[in-house]
PDB file of N, CA and C in Angstrom:
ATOM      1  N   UNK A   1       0.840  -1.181   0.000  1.00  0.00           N
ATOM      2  CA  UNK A   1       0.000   0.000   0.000  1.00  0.00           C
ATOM      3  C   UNK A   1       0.884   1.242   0.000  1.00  0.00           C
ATOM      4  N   UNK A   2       0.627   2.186  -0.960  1.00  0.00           N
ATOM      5  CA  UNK A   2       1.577   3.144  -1.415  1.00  0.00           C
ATOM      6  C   UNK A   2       1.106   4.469  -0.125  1.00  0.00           C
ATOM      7  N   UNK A   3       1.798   5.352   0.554  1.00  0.00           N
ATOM      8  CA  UNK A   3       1.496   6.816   1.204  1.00  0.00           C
ATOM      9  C   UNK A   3       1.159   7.804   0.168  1.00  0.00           C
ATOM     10  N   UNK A   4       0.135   8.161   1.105  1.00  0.00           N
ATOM     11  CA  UNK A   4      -0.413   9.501   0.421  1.00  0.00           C
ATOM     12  C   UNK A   4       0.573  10.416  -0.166  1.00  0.00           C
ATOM     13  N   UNK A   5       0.510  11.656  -1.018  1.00  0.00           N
ATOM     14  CA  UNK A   5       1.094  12.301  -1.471  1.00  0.00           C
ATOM     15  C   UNK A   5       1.374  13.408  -0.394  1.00  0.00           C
ATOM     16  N   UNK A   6       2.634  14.204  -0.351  1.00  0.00           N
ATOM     17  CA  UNK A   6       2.591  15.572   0.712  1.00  0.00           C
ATOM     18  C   UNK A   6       1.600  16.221   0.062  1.00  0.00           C
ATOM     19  N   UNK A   7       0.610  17.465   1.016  1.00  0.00           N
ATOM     20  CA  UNK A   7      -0.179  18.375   0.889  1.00  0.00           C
ATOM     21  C   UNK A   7       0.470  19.642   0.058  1.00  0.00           C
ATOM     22  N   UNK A   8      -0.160  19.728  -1.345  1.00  0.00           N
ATOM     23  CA  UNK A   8       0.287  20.419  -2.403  1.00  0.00           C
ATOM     24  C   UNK A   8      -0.230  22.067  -2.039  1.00  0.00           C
ATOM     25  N   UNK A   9      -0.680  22.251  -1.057  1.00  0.00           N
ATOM     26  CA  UNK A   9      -0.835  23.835  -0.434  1.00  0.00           C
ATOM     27  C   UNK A   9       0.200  24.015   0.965  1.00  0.00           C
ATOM     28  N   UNK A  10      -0.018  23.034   2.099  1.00  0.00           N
ATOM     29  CA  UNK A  10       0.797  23.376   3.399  1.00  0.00           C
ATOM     30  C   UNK A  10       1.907  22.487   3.403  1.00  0.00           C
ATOM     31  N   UNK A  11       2.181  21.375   2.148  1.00  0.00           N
ATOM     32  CA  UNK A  11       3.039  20.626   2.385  1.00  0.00           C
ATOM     33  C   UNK A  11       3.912  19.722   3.488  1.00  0.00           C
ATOM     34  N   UNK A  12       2.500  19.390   4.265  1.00  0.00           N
ATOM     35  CA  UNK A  12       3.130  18.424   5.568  1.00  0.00           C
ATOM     36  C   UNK A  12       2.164  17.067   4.453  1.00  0.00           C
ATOM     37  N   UNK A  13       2.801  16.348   5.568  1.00  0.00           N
ATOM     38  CA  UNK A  13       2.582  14.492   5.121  1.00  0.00           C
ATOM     39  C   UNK A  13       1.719  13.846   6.508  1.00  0.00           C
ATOM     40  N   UNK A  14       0.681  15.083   6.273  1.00  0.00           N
ATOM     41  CA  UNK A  14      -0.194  14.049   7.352  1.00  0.00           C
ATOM     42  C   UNK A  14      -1.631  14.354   6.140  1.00  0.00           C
ATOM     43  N   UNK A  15      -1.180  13.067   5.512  1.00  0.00           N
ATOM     44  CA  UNK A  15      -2.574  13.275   4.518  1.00  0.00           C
ATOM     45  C   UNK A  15      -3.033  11.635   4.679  1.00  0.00           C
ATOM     46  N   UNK A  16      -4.538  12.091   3.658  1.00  0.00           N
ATOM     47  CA  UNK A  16      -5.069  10.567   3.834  1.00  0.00           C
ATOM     48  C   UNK A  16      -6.018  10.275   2.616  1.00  0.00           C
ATOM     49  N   UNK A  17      -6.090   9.230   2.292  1.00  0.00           N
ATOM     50  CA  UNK A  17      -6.949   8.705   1.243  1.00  0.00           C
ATOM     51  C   UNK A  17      -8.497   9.144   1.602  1.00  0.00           C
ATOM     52  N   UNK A  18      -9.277   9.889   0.720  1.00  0.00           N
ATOM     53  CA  UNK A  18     -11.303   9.736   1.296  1.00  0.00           C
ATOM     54  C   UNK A  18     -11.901   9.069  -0.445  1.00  0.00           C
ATOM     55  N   UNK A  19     -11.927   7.724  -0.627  1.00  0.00           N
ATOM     56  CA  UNK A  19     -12.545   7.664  -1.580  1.00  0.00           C
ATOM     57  C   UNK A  19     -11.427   8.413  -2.764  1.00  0.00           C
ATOM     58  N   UNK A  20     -12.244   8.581  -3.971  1.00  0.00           N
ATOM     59  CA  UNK A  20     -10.599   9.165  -5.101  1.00  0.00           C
ATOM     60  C   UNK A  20     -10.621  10.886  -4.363  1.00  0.00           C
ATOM     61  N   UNK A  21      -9.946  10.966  -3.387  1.00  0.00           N
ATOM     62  CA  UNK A  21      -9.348  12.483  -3.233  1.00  0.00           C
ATOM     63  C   UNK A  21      -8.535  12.158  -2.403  1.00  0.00           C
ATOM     64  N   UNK A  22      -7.734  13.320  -1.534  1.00  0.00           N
ATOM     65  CA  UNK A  22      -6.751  13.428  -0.749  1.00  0.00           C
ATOM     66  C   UNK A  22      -7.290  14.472   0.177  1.00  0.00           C
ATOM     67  N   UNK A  23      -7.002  14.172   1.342  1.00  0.00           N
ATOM     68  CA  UNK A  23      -7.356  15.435   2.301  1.00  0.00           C
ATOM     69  C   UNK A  23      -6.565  15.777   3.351  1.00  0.00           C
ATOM     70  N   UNK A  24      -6.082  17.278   3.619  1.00  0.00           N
ATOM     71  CA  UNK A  24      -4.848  17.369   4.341  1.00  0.00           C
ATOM     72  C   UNK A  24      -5.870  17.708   5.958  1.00  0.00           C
ATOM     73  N   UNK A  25      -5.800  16.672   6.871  1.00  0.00           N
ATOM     74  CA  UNK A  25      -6.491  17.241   8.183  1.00  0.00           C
ATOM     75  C   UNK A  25      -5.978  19.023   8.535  1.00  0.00           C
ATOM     76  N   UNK A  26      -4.585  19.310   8.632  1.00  0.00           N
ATOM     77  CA  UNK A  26      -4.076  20.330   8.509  1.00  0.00           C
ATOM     78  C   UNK A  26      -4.784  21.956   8.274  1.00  0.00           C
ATOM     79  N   UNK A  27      -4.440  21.563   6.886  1.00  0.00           N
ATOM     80  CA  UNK A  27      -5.348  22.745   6.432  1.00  0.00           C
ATOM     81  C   UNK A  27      -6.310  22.758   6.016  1.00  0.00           C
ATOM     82  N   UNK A  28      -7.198  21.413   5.513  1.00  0.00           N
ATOM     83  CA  UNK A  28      -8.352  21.315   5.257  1.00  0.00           C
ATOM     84  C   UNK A  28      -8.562  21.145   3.437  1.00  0.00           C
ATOM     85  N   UNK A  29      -6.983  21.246   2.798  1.00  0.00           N
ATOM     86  CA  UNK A  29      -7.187  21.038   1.567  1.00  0.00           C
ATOM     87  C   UNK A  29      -7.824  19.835   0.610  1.00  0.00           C
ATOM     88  N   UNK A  30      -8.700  19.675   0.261  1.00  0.00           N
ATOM     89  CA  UNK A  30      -9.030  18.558  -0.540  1.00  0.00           C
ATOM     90  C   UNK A  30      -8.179  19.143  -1.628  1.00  0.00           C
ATOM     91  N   UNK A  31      -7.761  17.296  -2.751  1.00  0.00           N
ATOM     92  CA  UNK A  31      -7.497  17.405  -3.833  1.00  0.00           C
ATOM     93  C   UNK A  31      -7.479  16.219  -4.859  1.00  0.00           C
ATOM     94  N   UNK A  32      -7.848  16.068  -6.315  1.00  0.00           N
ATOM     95  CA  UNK A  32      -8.135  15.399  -7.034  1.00  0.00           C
ATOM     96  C   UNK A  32      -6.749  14.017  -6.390  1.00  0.00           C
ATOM     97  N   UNK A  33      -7.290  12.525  -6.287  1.00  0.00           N
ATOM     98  CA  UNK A  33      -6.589  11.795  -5.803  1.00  0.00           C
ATOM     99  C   UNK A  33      -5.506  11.320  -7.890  1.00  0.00           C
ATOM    100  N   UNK A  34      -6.111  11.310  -8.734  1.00  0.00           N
ATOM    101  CA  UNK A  34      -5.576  11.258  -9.888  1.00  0.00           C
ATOM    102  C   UNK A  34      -4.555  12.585 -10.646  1.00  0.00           C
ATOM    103  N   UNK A  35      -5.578  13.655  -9.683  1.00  0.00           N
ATOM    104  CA  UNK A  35      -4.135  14.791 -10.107  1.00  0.00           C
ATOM    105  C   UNK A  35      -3.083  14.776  -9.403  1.00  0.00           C
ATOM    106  N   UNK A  36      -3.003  13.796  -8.420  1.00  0.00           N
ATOM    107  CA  UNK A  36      -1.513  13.862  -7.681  1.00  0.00           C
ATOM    108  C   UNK A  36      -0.708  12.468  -8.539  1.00  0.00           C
ATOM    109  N   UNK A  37      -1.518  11.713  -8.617  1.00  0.00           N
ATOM    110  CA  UNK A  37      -0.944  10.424  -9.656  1.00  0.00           C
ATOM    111  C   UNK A  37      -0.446  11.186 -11.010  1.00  0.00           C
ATOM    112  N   UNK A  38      -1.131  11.970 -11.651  1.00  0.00           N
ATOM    113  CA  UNK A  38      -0.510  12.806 -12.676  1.00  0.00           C
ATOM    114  C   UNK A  38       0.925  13.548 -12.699  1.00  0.00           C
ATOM    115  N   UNK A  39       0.951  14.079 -11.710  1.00  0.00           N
ATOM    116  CA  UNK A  39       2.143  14.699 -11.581  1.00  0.00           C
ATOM    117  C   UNK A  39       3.343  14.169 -11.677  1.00  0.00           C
ATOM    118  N   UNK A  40       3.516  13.292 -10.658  1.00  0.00           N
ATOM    119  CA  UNK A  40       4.943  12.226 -11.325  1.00  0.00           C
ATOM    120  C   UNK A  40       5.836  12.648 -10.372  1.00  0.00           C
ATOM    121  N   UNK A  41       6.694  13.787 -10.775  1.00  0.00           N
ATOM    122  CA  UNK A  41       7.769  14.682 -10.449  1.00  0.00           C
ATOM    123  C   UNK A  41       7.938  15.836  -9.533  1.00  0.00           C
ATOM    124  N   UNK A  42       8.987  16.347 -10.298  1.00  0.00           N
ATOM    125  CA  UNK A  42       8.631  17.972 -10.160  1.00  0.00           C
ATOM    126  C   UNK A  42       7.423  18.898 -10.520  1.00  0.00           C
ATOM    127  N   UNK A  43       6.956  19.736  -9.984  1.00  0.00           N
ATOM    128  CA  UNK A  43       6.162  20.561 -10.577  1.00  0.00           C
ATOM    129  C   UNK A  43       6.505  21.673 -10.491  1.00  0.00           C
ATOM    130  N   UNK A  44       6.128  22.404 -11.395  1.00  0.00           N
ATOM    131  CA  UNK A  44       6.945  24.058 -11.611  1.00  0.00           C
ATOM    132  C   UNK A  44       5.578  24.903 -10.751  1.00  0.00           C
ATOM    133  N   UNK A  45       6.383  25.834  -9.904  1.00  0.00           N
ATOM    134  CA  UNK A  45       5.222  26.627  -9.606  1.00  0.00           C
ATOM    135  C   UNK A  45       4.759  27.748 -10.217  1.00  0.00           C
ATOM    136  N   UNK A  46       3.729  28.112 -10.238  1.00  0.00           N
ATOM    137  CA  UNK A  46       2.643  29.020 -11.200  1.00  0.00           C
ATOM    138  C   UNK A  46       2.670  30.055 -10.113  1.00  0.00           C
ATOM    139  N   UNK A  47       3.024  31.314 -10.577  1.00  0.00           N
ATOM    140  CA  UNK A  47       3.310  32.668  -9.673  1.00  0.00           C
ATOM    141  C   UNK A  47       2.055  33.425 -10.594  1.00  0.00           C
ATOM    142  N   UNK A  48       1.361  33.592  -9.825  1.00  0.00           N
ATOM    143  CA  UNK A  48      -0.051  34.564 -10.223  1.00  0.00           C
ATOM    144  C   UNK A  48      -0.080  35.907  -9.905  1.00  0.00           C
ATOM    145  N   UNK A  49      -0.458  36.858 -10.850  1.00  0.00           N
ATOM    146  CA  UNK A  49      -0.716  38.668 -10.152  1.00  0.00           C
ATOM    147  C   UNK A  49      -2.191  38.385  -9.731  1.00  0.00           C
ATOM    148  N   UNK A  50      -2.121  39.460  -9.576  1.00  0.00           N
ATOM    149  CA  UNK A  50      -3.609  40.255  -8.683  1.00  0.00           C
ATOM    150  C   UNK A  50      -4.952  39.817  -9.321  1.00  0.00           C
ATOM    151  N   UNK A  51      -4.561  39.702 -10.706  1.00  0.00           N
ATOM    152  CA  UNK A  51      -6.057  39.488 -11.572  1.00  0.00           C
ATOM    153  C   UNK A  51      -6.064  38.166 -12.579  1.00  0.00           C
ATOM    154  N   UNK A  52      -4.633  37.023 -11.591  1.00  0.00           N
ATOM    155  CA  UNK A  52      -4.633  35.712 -11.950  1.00  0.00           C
ATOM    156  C   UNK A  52      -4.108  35.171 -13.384  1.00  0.00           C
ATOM    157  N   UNK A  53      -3.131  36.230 -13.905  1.00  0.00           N
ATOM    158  CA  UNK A  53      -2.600  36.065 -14.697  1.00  0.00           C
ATOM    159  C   UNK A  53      -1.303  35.349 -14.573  1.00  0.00           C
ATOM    160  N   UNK A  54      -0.581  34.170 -15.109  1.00  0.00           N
ATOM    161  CA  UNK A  54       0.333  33.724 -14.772  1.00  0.00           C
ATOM    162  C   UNK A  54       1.967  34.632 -15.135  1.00  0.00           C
ATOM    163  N   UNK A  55       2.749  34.926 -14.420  1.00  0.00           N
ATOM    164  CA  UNK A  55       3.865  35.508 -14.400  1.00  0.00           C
ATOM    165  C   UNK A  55       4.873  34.663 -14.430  1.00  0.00           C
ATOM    166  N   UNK A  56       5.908  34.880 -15.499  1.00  0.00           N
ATOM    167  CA  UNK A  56       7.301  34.592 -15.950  1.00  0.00           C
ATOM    168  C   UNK A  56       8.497  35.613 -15.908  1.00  0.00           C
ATOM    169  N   UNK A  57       9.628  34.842 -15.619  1.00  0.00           N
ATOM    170  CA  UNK A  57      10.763  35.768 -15.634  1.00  0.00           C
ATOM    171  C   UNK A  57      10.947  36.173 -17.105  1.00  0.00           C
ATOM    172  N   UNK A  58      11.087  37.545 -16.593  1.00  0.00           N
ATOM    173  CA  UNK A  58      11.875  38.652 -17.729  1.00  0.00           C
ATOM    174  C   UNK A  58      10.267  39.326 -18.034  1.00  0.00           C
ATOM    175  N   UNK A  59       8.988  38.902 -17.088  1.00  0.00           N
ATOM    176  CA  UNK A  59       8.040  40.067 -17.260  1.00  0.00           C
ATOM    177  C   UNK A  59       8.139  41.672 -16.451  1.00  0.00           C
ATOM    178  N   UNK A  60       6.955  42.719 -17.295  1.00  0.00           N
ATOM    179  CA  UNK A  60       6.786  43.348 -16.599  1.00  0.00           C
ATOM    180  C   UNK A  60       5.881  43.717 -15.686  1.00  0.00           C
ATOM    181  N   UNK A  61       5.739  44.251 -14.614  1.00  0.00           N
ATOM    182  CA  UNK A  61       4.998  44.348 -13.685  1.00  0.00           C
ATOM    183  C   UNK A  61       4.606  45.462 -12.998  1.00  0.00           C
ATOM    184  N   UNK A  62       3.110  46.223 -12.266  1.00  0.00           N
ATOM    185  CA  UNK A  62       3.003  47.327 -11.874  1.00  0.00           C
ATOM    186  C   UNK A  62       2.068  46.941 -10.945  1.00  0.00           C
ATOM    187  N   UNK A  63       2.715  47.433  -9.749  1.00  0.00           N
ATOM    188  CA  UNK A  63       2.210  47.389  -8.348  1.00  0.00           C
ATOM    189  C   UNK A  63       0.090  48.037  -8.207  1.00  0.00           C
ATOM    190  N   UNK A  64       0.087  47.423  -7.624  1.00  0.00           N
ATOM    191  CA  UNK A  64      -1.517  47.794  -7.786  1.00  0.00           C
ATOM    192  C   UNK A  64      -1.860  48.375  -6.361  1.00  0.00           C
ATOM    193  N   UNK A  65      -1.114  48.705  -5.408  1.00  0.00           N
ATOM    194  CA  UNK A  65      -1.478  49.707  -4.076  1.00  0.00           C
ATOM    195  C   UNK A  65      -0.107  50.474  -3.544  1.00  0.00           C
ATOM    196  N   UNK A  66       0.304  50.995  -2.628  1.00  0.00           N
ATOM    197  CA  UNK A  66       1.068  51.437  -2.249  1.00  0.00           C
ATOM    198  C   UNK A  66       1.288  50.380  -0.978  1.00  0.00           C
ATOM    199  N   UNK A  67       3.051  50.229  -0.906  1.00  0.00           N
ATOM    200  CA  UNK A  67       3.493  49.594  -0.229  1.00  0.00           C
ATOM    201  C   UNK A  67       4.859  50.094   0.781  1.00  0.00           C
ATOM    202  N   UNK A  68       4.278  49.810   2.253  1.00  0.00           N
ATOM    203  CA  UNK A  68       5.537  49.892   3.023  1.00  0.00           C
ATOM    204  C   UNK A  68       6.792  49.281   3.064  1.00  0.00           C
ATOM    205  N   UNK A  69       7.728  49.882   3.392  1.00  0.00           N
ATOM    206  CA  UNK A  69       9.315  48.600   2.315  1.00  0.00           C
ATOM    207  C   UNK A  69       9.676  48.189   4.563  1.00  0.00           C
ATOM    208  N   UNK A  70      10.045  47.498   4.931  1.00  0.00           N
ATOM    209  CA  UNK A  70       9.867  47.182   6.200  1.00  0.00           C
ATOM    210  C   UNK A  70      11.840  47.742   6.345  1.00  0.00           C
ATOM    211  N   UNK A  71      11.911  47.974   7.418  1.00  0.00           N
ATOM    212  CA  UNK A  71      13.033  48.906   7.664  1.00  0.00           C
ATOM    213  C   UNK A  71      13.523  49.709   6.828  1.00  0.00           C
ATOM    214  N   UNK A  72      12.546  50.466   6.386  1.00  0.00           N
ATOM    215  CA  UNK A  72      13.311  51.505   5.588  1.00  0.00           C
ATOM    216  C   UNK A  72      11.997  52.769   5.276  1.00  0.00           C
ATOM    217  N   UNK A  73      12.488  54.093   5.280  1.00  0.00           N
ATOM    218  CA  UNK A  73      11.409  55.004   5.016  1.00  0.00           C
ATOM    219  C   UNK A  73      10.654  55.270   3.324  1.00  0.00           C
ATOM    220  N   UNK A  74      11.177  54.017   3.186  1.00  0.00           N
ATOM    221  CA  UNK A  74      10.881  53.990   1.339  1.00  0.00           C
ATOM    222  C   UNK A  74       9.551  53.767   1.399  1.00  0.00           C
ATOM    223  N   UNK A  75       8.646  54.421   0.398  1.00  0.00           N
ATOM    224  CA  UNK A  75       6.913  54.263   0.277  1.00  0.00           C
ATOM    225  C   UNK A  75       6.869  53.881  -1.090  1.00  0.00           C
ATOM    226  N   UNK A  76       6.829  52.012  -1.762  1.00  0.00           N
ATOM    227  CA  UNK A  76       6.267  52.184  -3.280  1.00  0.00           C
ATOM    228  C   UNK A  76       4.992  52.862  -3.171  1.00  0.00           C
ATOM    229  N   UNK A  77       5.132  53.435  -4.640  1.00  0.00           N
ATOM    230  CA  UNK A  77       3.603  54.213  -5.242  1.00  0.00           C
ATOM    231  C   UNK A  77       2.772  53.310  -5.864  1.00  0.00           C
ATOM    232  N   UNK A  78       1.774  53.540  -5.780  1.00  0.00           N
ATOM    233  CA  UNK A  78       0.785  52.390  -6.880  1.00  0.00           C
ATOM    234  C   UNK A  78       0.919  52.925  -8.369  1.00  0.00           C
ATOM    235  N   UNK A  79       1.121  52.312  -8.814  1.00  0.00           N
ATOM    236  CA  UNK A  79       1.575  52.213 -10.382  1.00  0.00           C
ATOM    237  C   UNK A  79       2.975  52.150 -10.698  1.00  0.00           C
ATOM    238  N   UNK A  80       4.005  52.055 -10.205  1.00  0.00           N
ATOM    239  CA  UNK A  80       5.329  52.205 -10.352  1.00  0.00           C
ATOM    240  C   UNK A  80       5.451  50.473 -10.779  1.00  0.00           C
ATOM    241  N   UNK A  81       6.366  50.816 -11.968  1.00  0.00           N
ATOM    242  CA  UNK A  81       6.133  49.559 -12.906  1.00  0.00           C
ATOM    243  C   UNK A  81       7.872  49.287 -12.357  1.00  0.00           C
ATOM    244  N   UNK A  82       7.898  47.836 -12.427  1.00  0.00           N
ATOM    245  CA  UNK A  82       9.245  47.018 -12.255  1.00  0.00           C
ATOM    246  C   UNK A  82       9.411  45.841 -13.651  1.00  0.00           C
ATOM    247  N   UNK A  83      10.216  46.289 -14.331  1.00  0.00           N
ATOM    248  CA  UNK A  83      10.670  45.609 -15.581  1.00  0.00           C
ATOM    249  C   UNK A  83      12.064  44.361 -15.670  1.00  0.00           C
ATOM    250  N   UNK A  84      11.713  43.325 -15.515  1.00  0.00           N
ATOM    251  CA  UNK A  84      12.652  42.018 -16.175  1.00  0.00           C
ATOM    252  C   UNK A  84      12.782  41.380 -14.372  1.00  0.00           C
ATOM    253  N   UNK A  85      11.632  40.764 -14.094  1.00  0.00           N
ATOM    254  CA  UNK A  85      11.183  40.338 -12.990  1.00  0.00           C
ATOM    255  C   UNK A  85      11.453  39.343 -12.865  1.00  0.00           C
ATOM    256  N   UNK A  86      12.163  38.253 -11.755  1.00  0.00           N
ATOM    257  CA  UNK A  86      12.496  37.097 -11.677  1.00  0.00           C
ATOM    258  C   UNK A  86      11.741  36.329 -11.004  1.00  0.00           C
ATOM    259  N   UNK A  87      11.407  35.121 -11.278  1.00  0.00           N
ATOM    260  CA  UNK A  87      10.324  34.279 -10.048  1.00  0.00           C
ATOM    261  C   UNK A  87      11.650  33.436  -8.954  1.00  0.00           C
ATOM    262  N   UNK A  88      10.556  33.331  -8.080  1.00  0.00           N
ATOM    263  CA  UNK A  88      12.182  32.844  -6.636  1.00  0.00           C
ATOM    264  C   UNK A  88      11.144  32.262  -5.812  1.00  0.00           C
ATOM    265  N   UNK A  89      11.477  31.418  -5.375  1.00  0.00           N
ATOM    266  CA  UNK A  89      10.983  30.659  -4.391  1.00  0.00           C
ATOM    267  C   UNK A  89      11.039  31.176  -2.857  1.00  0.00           C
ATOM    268  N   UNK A  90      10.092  31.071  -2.007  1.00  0.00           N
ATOM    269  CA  UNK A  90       9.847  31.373  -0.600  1.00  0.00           C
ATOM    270  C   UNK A  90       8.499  32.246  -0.397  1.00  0.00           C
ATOM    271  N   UNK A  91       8.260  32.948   0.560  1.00  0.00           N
ATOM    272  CA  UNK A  91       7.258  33.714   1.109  1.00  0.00           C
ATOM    273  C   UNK A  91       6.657  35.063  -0.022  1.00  0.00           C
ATOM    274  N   UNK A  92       7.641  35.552  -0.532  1.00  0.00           N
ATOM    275  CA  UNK A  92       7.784  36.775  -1.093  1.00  0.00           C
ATOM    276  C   UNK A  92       8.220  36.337  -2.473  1.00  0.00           C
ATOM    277  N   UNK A  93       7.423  36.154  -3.558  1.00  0.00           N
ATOM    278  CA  UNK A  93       7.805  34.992  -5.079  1.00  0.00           C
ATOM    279  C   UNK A  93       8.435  36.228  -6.001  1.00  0.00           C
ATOM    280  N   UNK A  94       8.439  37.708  -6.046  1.00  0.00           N
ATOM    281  CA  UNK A  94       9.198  37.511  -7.393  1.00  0.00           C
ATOM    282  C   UNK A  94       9.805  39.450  -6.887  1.00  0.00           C
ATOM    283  N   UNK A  95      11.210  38.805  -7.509  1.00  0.00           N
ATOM    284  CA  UNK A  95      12.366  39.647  -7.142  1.00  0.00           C
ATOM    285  C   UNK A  95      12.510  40.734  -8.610  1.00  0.00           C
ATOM    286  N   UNK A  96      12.450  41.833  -7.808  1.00  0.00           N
ATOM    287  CA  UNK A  96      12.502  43.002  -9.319  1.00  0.00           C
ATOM    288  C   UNK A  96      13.525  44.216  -8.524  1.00  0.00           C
ATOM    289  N   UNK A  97      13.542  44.818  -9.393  1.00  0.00           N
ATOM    290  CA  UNK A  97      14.228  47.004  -8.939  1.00  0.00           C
ATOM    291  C   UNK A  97      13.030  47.109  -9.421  1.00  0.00           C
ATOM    292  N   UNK A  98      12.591  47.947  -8.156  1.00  0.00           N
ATOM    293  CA  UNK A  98      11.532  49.996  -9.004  1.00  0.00           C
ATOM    294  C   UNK A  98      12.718  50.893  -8.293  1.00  0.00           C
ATOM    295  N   UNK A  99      13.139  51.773  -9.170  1.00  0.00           N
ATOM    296  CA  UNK A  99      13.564  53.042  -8.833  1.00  0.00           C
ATOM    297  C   UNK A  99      14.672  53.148  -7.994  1.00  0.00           C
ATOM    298  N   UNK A 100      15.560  51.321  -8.940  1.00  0.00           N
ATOM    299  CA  UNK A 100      16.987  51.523  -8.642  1.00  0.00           C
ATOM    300  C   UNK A 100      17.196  50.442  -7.043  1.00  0.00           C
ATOM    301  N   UNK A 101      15.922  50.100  -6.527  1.00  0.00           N
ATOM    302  CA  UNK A 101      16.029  49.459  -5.479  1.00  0.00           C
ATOM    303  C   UNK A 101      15.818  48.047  -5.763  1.00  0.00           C
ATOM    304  N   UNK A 102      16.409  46.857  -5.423  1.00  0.00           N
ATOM    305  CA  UNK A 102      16.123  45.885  -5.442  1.00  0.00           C
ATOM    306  C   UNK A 102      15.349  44.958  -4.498  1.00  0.00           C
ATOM    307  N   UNK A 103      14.264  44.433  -4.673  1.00  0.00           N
ATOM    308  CA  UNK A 103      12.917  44.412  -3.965  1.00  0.00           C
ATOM    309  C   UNK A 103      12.479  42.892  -3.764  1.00  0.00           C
ATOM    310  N   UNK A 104      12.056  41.621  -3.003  1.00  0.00           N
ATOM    311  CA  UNK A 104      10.913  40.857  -3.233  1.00  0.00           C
ATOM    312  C   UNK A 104      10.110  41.692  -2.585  1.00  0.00           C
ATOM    313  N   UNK A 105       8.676  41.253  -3.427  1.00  0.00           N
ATOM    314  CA  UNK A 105       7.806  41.319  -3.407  1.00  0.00           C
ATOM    315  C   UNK A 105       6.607  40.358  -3.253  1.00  0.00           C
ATOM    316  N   UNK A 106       5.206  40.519  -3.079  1.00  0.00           N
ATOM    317  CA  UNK A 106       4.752  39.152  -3.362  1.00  0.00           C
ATOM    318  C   UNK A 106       3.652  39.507  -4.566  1.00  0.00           C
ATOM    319  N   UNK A 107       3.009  38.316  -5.157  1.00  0.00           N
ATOM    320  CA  UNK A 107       2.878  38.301  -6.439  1.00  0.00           C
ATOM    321  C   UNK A 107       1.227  39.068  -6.258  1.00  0.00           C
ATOM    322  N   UNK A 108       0.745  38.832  -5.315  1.00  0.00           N
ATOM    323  CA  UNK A 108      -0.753  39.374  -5.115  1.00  0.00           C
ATOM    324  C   UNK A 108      -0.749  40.937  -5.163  1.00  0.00           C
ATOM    325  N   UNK A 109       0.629  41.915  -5.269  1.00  0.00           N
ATOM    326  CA  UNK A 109       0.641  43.363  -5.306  1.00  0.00           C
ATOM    327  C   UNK A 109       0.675  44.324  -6.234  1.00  0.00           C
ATOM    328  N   UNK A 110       0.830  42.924  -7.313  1.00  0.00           N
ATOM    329  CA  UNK A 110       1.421  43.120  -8.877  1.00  0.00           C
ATOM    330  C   UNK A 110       0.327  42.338  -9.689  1.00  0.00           C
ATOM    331  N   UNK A 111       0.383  43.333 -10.788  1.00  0.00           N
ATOM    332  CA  UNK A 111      -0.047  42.643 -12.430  1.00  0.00           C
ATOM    333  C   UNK A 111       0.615  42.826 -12.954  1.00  0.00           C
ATOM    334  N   UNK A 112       0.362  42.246 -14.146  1.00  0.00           N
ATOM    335  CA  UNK A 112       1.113  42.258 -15.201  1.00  0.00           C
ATOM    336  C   UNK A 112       1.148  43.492 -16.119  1.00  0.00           C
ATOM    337  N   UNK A 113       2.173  44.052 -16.577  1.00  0.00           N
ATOM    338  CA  UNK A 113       1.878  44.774 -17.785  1.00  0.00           C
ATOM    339  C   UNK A 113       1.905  44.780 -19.098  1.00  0.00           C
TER     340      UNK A 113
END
């Protein structure tokens, strides 16, 4: 008998078979028990803006509110566009400059341009 797959949102391994799905007690994620058989491998992660458009490196991007930069008296403006954007893994997904500063950010602050 094969173990469940890790939880593809909180990624702990306290999951369990219900019938064909998967369910993480955890966070409460259900998920297709054949879309985890699909996968196989690796999976690339899908970095989304604000209005669910998928984002790739070397896009451009424009902040959609104004943002506090955390130790520092810097204020982004809403609309200040960041050009040739990298995706990166962790808390904060995609690393750009506005205005000479080099920044993560997270992807929910940004669209695409």
């Amino acid at each position: 008998m094969s173990t469940p797959p890790a939880c593809p949102q909180c990624t702990l391994e306290n999951t369990y078979a219900d019938g064909a799905q998967y369910i993480c007690p955890d966070c409460g994620f259900e998920w297709a028990a054949e879309a985890a058989s699909d996968e196989g491998g690796e999976t690339a992660k899908v970095v989304r803006d604000a209005n669910g458009q998928p984002l790739a490196d070397g896009d451009s991007v424009i902040l959609i509110k104004d943002l506090k930069v955390k130790g520092s008296s810097i204020t982004l403006k809403k609309g200040s566009k960041a050009k040739g954007i990298r995706i990166v893994d962790g808390d904060h997904d995609v690393d750009c400059k506005i205005d000479g500063v080099s920044l993560m950010l997270k992807s929910e602050f940004l669209k695409k341009a």
